[in-house]
Protein backbone atom coordinates (compact mmCIF):
# COMPACT_ATOMS: atom_id res chain seq x y z
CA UNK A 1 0.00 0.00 0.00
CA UNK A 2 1.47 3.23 -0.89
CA UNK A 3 2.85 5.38 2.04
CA UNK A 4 2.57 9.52 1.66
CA UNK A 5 3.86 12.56 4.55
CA UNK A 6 4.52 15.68 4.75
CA UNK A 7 6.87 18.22 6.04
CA UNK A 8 7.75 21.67 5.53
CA UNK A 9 10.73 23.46 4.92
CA UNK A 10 11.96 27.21 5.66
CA UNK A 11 13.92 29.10 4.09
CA UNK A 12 16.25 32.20 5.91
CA UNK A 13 18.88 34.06 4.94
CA UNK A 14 22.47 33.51 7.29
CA UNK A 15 24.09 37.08 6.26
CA UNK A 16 25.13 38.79 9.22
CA UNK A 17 23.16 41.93 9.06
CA UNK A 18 19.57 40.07 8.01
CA UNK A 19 19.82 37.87 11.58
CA UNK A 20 18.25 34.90 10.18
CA UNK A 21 15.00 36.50 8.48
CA UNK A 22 12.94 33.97 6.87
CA UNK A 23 13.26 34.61 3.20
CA UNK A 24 10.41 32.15 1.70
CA UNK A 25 9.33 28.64 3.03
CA UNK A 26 8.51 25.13 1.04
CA UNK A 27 5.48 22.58 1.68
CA UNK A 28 5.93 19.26 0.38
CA UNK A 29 4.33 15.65 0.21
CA UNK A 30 6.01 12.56 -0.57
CA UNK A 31 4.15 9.29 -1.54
CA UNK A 32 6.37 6.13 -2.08
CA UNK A 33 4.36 3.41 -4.47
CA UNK A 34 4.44 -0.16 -4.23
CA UNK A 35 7.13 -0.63 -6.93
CA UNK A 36 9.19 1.28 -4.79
CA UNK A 37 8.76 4.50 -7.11
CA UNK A 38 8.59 7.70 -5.25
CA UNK A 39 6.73 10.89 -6.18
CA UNK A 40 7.14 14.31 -4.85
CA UNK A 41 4.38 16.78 -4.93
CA UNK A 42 5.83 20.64 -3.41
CA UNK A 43 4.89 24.48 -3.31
CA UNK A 44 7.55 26.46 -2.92
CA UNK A 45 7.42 30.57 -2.16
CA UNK A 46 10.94 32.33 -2.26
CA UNK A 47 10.25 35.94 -1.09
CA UNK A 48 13.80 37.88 -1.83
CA UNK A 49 15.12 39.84 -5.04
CA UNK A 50 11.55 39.11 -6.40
CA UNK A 51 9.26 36.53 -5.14
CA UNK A 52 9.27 33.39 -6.89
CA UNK A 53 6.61 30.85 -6.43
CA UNK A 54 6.60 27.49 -8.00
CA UNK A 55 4.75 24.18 -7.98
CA UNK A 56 6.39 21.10 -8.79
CA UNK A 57 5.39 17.22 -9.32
CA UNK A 58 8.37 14.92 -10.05
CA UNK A 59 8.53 10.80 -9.93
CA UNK A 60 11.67 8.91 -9.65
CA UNK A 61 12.06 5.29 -9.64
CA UNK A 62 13.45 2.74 -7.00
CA UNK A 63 16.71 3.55 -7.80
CA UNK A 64 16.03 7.43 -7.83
CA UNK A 65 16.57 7.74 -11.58
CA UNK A 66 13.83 10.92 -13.10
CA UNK A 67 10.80 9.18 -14.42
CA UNK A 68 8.71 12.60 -15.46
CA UNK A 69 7.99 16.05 -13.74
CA UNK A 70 5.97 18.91 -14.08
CA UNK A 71 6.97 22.42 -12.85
CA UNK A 72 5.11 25.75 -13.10
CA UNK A 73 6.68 28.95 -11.75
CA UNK A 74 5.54 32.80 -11.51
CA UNK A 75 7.84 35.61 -10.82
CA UNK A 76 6.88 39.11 -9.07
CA UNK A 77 3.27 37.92 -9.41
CA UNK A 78 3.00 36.82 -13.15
CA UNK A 79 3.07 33.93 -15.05
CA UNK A 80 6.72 32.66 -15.90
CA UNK A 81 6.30 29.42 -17.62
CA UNK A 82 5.58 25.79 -16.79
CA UNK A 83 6.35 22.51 -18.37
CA UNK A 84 6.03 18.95 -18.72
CA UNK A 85 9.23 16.57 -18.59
CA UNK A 86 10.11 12.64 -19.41
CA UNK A 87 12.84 10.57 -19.11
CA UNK A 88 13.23 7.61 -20.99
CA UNK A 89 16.33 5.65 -22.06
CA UNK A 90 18.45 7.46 -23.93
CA UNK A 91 16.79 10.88 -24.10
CA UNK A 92 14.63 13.22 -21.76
CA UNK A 93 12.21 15.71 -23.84
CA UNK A 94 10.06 18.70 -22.60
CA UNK A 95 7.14 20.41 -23.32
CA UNK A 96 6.47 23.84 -22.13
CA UNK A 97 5.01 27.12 -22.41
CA UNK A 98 6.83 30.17 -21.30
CA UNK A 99 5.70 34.32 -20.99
CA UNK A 100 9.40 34.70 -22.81
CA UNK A 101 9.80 32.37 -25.57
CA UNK A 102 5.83 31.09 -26.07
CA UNK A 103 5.30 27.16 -27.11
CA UNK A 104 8.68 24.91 -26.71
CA UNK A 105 9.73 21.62 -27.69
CA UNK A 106 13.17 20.11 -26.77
CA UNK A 107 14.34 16.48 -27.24
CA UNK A 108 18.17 16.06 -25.62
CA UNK A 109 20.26 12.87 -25.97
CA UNK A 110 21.43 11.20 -22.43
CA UNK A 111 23.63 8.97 -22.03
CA UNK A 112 21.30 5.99 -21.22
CA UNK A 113 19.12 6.66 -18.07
CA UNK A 114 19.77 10.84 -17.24
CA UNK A 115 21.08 10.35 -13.27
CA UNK A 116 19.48 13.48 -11.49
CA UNK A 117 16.59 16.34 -12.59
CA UNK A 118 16.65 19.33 -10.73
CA UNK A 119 13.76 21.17 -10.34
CA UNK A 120 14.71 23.82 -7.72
CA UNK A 121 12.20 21.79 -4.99
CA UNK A 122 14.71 21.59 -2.07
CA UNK A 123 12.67 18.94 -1.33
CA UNK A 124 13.93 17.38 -4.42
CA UNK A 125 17.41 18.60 -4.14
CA UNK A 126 17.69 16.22 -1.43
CA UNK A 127 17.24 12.94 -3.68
CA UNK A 128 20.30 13.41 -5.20
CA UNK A 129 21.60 11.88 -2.58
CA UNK A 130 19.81 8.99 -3.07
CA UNK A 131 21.76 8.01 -5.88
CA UNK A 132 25.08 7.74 -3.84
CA UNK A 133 25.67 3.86 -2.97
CA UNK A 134 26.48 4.00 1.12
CA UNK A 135 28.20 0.80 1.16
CA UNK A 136 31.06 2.40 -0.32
CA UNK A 137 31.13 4.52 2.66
CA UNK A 138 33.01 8.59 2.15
CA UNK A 139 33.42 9.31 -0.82
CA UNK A 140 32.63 11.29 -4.20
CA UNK A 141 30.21 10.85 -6.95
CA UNK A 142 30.59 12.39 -10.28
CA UNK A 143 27.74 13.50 -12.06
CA UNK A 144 29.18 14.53 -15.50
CA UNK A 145 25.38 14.88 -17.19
CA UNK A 146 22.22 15.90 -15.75
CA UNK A 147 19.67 18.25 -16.20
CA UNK A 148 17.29 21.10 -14.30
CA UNK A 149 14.51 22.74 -14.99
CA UNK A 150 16.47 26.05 -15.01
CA UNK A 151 19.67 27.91 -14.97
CA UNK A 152 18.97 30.68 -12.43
CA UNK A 153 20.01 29.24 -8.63
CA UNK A 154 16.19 29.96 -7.52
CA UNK A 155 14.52 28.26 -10.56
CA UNK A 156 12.86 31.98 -12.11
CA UNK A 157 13.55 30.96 -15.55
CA UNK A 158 12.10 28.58 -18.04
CA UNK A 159 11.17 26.11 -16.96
CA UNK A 160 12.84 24.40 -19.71
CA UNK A 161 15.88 21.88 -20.15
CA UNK A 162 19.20 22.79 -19.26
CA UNK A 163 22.32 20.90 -18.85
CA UNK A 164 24.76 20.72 -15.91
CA UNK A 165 27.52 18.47 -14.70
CA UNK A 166 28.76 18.16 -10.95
CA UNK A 167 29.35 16.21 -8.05
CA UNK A 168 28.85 15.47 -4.50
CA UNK A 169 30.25 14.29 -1.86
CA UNK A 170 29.29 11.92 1.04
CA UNK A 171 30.88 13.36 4.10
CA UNK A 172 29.62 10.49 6.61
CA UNK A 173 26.59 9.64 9.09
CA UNK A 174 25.69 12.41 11.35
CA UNK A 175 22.91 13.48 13.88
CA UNK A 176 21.44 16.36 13.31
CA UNK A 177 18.39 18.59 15.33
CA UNK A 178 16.04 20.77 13.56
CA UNK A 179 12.55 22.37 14.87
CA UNK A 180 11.26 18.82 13.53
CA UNK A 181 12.97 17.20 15.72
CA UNK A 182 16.22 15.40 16.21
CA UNK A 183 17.22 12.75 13.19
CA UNK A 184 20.28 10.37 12.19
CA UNK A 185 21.58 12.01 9.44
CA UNK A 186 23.89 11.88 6.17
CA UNK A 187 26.19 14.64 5.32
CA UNK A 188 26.73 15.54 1.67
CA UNK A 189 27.91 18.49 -0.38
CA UNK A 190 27.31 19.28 -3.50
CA UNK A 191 30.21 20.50 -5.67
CA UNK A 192 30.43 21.71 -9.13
CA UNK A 193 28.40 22.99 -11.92
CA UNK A 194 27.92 24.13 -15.28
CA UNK A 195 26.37 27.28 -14.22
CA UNK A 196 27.29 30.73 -15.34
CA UNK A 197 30.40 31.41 -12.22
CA UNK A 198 29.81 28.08 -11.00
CA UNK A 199 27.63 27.25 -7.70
CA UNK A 200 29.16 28.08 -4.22
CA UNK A 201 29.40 25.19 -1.61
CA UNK A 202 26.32 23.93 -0.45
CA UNK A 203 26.21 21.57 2.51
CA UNK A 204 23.14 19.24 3.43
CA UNK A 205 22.04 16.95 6.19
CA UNK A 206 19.27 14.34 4.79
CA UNK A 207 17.52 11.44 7.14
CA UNK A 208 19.50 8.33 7.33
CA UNK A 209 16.14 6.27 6.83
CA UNK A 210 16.12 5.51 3.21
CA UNK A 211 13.80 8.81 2.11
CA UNK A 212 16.73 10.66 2.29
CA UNK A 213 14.20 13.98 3.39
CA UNK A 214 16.37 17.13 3.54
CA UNK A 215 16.85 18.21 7.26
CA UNK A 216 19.50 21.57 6.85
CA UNK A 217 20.54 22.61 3.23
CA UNK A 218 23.24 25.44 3.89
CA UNK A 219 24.34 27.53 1.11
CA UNK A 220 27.29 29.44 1.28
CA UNK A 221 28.96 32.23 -1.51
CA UNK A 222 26.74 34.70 -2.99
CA UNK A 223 23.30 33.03 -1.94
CA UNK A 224 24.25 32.75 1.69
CA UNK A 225 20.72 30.56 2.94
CA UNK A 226 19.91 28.00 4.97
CA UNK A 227 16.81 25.51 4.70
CA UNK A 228 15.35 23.91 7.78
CA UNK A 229 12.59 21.10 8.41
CA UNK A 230 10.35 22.81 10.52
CA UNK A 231 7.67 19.68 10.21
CA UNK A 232 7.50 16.27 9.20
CA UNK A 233 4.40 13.90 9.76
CA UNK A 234 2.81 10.74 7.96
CA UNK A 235 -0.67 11.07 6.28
């Protein structure tokens, strides 16, 4: 029988001179299926430099491989775009309709199964992880292909497909206390991208209980925010 919950994520800035103030916030819902599938269903509100709000479905398989996703996004109030996405072997495709560039079809090659989607969920940010095999223990996982759903580092653009290349890297188990609660945890950072000057460090805590639910996402540089589980229940 399929099992769903939900939690709820905030979002505040960690620059000195803002003292924490709670830039936007994320409410998501996660039902696992009985093939071991998983699908994420969020609503995300970013309210700095422009507020950003964006609804996203995505589905990955057991192994956490991108099955499909939908996102739709407005910025400063109006209609930005949304799209539909698949992922099939050998090629993901998308259909979408943006205020910019109208009706758009893309088809891109992948290298058999793409390995990670990003759809700027941090919700879904945190299933990256997912792909990393534990048993090896510390270590690093390359990512040379994968895709998001858009270029800009709070998902305002598009949505539409775009490629990047990184890796992370599995620091170890930890334990780690948010306003949810207290969790075992697993340490990752993510390093590396394709994007325009890069991506600055960005450190996250997810639950060492096979969801892998983000628990702290910290990002450092120019973005300088921190994401927080403020609630997590079963439905």
């Amino acid at each position: 029988m399929p099992r769903s919950y939900i939690g709820r994520l905030e979002r505040t800035s960690i620059r000195p001179e803002d003292n924490g103030a709670v830039s936007g916030h994320e409410v998501f819902i996660v039902t696992r299926h009985d093939d071991g599938s998983r699908t994420l269903t969020s609503h995300g509100e970013i309210d700095d430099n422009g507020s950003v709000v964006r609804d996203v479905i995505t589905t990955v398989d057991r192994d956490w491989y991108p099955m499909d996703a939908s996102v739709r996004i407005t910025v400063g109030g109006k209609f930005t775009g949304s799209a539909w996405f698949r992922f099939a072997d050998g090629y993901a495709e998308c259909e979408s309709f943006t205020a910019n560039e109208g009706r758009v079809r893309q088809r891109m090659a992948t290298d058999g199964r793409l390995k990670g989607f990003g759809t700027h969920s941090l919700a879904n940010d945190a299933w990256w992880t997912g792909l990393y095999d534990l048993a090896k223990g510390p270590g690093v996982l390359e990512i040379p292909y994968a895709l998001l759903s858009s270029a800009d580092h709070r998902g305002a653009t598009g949505p539409s497909l775009f490629h990047m290349g990184g890796r992370f890297i599995y620091v170890g188990p930890d334990r780690t206390t948010t306003r949810a609660g207290t969790f075992d945890s697993l340490h990752f950072q993510f390093a590396g991208s394709r994007q325009p000057g890069g991506y600055p460090p960005y450190n996250l805590w997810v639950t060492n209980d096979g969801n892998f639910t983000m628990l702290i996402g910290r990002v450092e540089g120019h973005i300088q925010r921190q994401f927080e589980l403020v609630s997590l229940a079963d439905l």
